[in-house]
Protein backbone atom coordinates (compact mmCIF):
# COMPACT_ATOMS: atom_id res chain seq x y z
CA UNK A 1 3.84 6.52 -28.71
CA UNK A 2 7.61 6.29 -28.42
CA UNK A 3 9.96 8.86 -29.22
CA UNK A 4 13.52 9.84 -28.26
CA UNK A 5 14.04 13.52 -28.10
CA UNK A 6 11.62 14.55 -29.86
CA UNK A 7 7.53 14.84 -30.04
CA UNK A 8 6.10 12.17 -32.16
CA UNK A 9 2.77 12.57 -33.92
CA UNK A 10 1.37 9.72 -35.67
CA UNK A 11 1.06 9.21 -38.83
CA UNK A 12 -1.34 7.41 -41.09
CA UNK A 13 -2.50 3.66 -39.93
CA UNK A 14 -2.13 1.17 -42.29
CA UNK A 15 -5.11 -2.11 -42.23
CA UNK A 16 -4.78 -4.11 -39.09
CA UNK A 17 -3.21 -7.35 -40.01
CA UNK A 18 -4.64 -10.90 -38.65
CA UNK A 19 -3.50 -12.36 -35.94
CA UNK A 20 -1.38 -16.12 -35.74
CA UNK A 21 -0.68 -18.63 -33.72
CA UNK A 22 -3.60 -18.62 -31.41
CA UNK A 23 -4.31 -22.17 -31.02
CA UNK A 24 -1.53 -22.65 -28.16
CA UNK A 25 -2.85 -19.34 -26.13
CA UNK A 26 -3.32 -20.80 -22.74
CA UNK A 27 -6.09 -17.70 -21.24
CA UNK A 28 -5.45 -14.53 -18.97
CA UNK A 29 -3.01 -15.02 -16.00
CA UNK A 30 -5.08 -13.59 -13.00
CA UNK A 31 -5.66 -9.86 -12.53
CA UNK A 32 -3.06 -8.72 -9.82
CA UNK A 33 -5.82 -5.89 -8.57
CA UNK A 34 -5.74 -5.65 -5.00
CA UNK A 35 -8.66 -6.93 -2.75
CA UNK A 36 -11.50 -5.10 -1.74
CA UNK A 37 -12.90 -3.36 1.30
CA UNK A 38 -10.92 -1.80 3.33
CA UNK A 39 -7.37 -1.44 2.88
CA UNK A 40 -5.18 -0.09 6.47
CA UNK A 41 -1.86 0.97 4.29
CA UNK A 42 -3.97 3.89 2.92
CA UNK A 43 -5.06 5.68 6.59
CA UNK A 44 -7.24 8.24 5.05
CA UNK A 45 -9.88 6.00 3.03
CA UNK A 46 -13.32 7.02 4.27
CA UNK A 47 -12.06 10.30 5.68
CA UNK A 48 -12.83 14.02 3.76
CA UNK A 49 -9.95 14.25 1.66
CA UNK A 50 -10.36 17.48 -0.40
CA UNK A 51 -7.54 19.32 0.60
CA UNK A 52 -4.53 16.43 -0.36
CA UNK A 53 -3.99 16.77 -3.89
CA UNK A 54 -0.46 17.87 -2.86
CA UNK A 55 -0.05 15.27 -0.39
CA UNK A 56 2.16 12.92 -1.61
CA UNK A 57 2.05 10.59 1.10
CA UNK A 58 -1.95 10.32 0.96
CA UNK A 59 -4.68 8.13 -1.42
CA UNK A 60 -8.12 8.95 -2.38
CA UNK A 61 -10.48 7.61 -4.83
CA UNK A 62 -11.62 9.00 -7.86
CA UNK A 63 -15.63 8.47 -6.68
CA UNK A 64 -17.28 11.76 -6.89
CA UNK A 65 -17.57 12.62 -3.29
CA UNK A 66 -13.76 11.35 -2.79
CA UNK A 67 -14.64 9.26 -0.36
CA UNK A 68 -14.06 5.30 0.01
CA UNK A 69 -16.65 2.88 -1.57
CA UNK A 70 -16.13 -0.59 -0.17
CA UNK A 71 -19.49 -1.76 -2.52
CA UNK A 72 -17.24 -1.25 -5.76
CA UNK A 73 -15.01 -3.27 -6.98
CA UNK A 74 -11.82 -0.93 -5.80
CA UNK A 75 -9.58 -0.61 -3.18
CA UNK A 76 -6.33 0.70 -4.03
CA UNK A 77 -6.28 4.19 -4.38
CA UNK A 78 -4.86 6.44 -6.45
CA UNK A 79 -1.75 8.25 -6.25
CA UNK A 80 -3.11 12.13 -5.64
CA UNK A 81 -0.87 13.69 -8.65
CA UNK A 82 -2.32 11.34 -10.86
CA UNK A 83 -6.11 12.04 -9.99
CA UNK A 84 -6.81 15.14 -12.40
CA UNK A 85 -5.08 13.61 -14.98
CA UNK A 86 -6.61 10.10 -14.94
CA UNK A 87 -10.26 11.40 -14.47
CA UNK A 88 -9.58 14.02 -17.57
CA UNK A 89 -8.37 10.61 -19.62
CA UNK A 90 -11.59 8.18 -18.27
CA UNK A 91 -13.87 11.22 -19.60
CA UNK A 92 -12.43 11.26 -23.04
CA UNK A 93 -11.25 7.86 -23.40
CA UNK A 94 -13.48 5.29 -21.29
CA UNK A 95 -16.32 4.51 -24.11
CA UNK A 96 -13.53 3.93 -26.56
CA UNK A 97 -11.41 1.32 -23.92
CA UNK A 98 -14.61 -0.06 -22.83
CA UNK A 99 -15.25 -1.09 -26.64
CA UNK A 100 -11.58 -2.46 -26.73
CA UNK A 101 -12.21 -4.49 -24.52
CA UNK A 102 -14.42 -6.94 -26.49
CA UNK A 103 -12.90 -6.24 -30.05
CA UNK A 104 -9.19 -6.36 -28.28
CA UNK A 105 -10.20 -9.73 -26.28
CA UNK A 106 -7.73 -12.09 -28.73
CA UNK A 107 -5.09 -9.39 -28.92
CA UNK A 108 -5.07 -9.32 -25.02
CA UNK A 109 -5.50 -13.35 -24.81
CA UNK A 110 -2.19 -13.48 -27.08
CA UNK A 111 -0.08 -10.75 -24.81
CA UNK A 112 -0.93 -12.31 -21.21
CA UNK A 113 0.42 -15.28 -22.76
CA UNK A 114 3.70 -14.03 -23.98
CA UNK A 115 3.84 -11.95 -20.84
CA UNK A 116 3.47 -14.65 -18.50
CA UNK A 117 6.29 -16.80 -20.35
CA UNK A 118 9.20 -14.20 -19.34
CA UNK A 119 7.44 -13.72 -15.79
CA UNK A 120 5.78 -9.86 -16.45
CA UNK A 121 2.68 -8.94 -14.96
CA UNK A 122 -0.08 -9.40 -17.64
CA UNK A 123 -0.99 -5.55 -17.27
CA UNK A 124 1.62 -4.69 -19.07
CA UNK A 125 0.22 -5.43 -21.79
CA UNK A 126 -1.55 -1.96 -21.52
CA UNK A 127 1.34 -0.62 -22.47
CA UNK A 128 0.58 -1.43 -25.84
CA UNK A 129 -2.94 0.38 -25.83
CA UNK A 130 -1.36 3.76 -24.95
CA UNK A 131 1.51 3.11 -27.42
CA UNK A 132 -0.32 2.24 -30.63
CA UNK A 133 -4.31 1.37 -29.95
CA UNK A 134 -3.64 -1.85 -30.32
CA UNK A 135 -2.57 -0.85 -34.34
CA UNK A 136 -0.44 -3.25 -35.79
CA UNK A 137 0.33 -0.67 -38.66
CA UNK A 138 0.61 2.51 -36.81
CA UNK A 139 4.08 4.05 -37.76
CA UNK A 140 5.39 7.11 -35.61
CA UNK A 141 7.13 10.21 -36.75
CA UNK A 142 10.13 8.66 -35.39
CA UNK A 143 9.93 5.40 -36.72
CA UNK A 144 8.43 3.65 -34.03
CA UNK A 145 6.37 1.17 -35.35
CA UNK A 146 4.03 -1.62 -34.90
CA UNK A 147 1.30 -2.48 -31.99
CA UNK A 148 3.89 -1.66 -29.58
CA UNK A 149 5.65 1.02 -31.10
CA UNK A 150 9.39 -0.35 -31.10
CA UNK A 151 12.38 1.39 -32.51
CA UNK A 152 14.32 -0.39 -35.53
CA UNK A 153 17.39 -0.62 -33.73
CA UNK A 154 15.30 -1.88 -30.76
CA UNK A 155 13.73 -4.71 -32.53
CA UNK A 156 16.97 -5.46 -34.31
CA UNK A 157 18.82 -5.65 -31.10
CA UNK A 158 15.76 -8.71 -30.07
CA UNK A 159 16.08 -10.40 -33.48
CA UNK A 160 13.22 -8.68 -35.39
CA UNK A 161 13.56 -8.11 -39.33
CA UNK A 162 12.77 -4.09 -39.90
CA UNK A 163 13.87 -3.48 -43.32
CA UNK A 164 12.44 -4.01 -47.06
CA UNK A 165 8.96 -5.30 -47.70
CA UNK A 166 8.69 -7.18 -44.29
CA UNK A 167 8.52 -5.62 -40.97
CA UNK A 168 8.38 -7.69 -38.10
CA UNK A 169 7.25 -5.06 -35.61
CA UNK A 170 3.89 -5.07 -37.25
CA UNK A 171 3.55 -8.77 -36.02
CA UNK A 172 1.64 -9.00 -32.82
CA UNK A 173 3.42 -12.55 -31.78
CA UNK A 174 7.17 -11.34 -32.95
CA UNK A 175 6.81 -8.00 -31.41
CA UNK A 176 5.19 -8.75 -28.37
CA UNK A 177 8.20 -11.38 -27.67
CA UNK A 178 10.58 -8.43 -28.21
CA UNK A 179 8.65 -5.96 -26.23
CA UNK A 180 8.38 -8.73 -23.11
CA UNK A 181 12.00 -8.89 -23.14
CA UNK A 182 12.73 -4.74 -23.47
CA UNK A 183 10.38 -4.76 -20.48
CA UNK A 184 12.13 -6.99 -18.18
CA UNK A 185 15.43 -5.39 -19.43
CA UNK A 186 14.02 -2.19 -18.16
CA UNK A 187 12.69 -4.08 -14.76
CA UNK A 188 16.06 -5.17 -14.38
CA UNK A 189 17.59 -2.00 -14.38
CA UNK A 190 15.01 0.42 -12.48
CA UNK A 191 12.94 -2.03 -10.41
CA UNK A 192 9.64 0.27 -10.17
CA UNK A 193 6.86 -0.31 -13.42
CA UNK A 194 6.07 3.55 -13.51
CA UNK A 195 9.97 4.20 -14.00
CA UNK A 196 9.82 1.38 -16.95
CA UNK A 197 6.66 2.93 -18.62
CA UNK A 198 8.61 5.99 -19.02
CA UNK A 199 11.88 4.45 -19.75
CA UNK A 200 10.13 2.53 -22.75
CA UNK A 201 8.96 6.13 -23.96
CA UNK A 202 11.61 8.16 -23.39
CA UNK A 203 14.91 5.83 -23.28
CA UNK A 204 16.46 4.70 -20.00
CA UNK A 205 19.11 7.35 -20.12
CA UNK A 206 16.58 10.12 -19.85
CA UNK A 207 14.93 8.49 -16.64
CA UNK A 208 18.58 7.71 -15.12
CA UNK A 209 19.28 11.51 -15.71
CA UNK A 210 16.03 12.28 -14.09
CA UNK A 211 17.18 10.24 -11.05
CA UNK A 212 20.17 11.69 -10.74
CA UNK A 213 19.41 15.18 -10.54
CA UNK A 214 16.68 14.48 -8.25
CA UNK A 215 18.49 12.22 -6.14
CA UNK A 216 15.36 10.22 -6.23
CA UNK A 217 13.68 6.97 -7.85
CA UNK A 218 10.37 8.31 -7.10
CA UNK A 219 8.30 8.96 -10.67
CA UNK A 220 6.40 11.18 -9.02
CA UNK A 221 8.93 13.42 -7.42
CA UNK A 222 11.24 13.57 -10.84
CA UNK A 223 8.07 13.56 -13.39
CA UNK A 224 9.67 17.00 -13.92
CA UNK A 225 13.14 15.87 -14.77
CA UNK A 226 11.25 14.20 -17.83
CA UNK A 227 9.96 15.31 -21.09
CA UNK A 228 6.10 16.57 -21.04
CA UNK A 229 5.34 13.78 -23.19
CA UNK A 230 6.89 11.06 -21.04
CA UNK A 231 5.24 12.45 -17.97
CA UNK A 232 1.73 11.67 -19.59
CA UNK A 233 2.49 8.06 -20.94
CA UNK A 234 2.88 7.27 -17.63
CA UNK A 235 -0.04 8.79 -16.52
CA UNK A 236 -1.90 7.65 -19.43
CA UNK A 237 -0.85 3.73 -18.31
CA UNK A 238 -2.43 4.09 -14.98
CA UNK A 239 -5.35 5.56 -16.58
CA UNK A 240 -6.01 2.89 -19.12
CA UNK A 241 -4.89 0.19 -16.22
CA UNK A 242 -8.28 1.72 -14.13
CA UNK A 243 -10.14 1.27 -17.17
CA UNK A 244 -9.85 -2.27 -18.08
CA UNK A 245 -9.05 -3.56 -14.27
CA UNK A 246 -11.46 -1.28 -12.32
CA UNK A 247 -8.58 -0.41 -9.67
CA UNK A 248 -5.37 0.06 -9.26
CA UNK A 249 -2.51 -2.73 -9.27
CA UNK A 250 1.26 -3.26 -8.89
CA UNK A 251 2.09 -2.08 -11.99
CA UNK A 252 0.54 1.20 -11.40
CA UNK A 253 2.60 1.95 -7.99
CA UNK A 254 6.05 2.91 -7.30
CA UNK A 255 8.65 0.87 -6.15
CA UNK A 256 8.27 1.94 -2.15
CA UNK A 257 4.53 2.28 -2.49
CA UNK A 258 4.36 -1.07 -3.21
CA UNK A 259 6.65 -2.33 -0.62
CA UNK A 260 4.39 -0.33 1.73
CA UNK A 261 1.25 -1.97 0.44
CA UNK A 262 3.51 -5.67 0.59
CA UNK A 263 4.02 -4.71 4.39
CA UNK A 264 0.40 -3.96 4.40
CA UNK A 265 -1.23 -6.69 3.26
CA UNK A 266 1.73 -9.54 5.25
CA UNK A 267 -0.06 -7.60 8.56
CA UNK A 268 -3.43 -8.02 7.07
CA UNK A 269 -2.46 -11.85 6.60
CA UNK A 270 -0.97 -11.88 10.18
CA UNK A 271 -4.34 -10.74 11.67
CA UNK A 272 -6.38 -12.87 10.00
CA UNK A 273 -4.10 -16.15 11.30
CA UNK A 274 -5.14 -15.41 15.02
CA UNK A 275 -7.72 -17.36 16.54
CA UNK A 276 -10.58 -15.98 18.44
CA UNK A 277 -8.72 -16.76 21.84
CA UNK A 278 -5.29 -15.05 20.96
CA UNK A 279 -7.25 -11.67 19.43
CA UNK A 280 -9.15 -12.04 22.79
CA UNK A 281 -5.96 -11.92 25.22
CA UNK A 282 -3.98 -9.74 23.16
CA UNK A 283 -3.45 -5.64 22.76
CA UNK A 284 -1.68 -3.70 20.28
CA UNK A 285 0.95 -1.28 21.51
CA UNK A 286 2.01 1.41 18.86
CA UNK A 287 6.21 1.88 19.44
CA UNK A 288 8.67 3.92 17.89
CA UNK A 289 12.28 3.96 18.05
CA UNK A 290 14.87 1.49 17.44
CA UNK A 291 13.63 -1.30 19.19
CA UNK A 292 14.09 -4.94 18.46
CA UNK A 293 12.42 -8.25 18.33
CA UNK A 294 14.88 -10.21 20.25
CA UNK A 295 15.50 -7.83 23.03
CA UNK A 296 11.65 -6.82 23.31
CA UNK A 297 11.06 -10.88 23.55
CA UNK A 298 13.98 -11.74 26.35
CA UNK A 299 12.98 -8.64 28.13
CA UNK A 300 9.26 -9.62 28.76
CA UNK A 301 10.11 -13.87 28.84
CA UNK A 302 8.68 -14.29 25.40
CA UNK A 303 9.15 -17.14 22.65
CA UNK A 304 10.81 -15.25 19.55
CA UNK A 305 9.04 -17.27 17.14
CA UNK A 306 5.62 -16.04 19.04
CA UNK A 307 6.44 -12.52 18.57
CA UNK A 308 7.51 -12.36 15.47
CA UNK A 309 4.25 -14.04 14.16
CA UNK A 310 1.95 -11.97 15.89
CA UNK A 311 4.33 -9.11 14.81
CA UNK A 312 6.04 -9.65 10.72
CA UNK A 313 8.33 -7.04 9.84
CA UNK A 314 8.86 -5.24 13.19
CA UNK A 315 12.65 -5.00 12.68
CA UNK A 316 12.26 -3.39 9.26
CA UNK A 317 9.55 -1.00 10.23
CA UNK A 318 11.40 0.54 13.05
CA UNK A 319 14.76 0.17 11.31
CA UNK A 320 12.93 2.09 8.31
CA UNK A 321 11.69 5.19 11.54
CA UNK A 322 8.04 4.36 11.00
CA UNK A 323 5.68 3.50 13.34
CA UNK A 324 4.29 -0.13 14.47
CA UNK A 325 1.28 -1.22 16.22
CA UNK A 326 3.20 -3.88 18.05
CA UNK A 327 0.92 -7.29 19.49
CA UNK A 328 1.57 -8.86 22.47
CA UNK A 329 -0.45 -10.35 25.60
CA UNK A 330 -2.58 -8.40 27.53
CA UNK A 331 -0.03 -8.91 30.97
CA UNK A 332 3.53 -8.76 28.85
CA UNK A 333 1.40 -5.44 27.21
CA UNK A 334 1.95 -4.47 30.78
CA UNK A 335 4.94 -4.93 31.66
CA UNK A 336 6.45 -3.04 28.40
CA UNK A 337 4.61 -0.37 29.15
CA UNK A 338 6.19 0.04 32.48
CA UNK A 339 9.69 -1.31 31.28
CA UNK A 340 9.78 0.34 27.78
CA UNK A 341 12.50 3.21 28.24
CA UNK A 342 14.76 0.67 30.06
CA UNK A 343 14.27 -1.95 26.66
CA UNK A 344 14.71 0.75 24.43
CA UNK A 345 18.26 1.96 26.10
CA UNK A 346 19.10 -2.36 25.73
CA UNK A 347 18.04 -2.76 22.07
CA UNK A 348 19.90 0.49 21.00
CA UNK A 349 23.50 -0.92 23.03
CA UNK A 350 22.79 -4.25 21.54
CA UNK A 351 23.12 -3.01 18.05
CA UNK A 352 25.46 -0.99 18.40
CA UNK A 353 27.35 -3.73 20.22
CA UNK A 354 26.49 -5.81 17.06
CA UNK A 355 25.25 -8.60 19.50
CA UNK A 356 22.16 -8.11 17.17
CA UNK A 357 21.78 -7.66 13.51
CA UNK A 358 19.92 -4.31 12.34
């Protein structure tokens, strides 16, 4: 439930009005879950992963044995600060969601709708689950009202009437409109969907405090910086998000996690364009440092376009200090191997030369 400096408790729900304007509702937009089996971005799937609950860098699952299932349908895993939390809220709360999701089906039908127009990913729309159940009636402590819990001046500012005997915020059409556009208002401004969960609970100043006192835009590394009750919506979002979509998605990773994941999957994509003959006559060299695509390619005689097909992102990854598993043929393999200091010294002169763009 929303709130702004304070703790909210709800208060009394009133009857849940009917819904309108159904007859134009086009269907769900597709789930954005990731696909299944195994997924290379997370390295320690299907390895014993008991002692990373403080690695932030690391994913498990929340299967009993914390181990990797390919058989269900779930592959990304779940942020490690998150797990306790999110298989506390499935225990208390799963039955409940589980019977939402047939009583909820026309409530849901209307938001991926509405969230589709303004371009939002349809599982947003649990936002409105953790905020009011789904209660067009429910009316916070603070004055947050409706299914998804907007603020008078809020739904004023996105042309919602508030005061006398109407209230648009209890209308599931009006108020999801307004919400869609606070939510890409908030997208806009913080570009991560765990940073705009808790900006829509807590205000944006709060999370733009959080970030600057942390000198991060990582939730989980200024979760902190927040109010207790902020902390858990967001928690609560990725929760509900496993719930209803069996898995993880976009909207349930930070900004660089899913840029990492993006990266990922363009490899995955990559791999899966080589025929039988290239994966045949090709290795995979892992490389560090600041090397380069168009000096590793003039160095070992190699079309540019070639390399950079078998090899998407290279330039970034390096540029970024990571690692890559760089592709080439089995001789030019070779040859870098034995030439690799001497290309290393020319890509490094050649940027800072600017004869090559970082």
């Amino acid at each position: 439930m929303r709130w702004f400096g304070i703790s909210i408790n709800s208060s009394v729900s009133v009857a849940r009005v009917s819904l309108v304007a159904f007859a134009f509702v086009a269907g769900a937009v597709g789930t954005m879950s990731f696909r299944e089996g195994m997924d290379p971005l997370f390295g320690r799937i299907g390895k014993d992963t008991s002692d990373l609950s403080n690695d932030k860098t690391a994913f498990k699952s929340l299967f009993t044995n914390n181990r990797f299932d390919p058989s269900s349908p779930y592959s990304a895993q779940l942020n490690p600060r998150a797990i306790g939390f999110v298989q506390d809220y499935i225990r208390k709360q799963g039955k409940e969601m589980e019977r939402m999701k047939t009583w909820g089906k026309p409530y849901f039908d209307l938001y991926d709708n509405i969230l589709s127009q303004y371009g939002l990913p349809k599982e947003m729309k649990y936002l409105s689950v953790i905020e009011s159940h789904l209660k067009p009636g429910l009316v916070s402590w603070a004055g947050a009202a409706g299914p998804w819990q907007l603020m008078p001046y809020e739904a004023r500012r996105f042309g919602l009437r508030t005061g006398g005997m109407l209230d648009e915020r209890t209308d599931y059409y009006k108020s999801t409109h307004a919400a869609a556009r606070l939510i890409k208002e908030l997208y806009t401004e913080f570009g991560d969907w765990l940073l705009v969960v808790a900006a829509y609970n807590g205000g944006a100043g709060r999370v733009k405090n959080a970030i600057k006192k942390t000198g991060s835009r990582d939730f989980w590394d200024l979760q902190y910086y927040l109010p207790e009750e902020t902390r858990t919506h967001v928690k609560k979002f990725i929760a509900t998000h496993f719930i209803f979509e069996g898995s993880g998605g976009w909207t349930t990773m930070t900004a660089e996690e899913t840029e990492l994941h993006k990266a990922s999957l363009a490899k995955m994509d990559a791999a899966e364009q080589l025929t039988a003959e290239e994966m045949a006559n090709t290795a995979v060299v892992e490389v560090s440092g600041r090397y380069h695509s168009v000096v590793v390619s003039n160095q070992l005689l190699m079309d540019i376009q070639q390399f950079n097909k078998w090899n998407p992102g290279f330039d970034k990854t390096l540029a970024e200090g990571k690692k890559y598993p760089m592709r080439l043929s089995k001789e030019r393999a070779v040859v870098f191997e034995a030439r690799k200091g001497q290309i290393l010294i020319e890509s490094v002169r050649a940027l800072l030369e600017g004869r090559i763009n970082g």
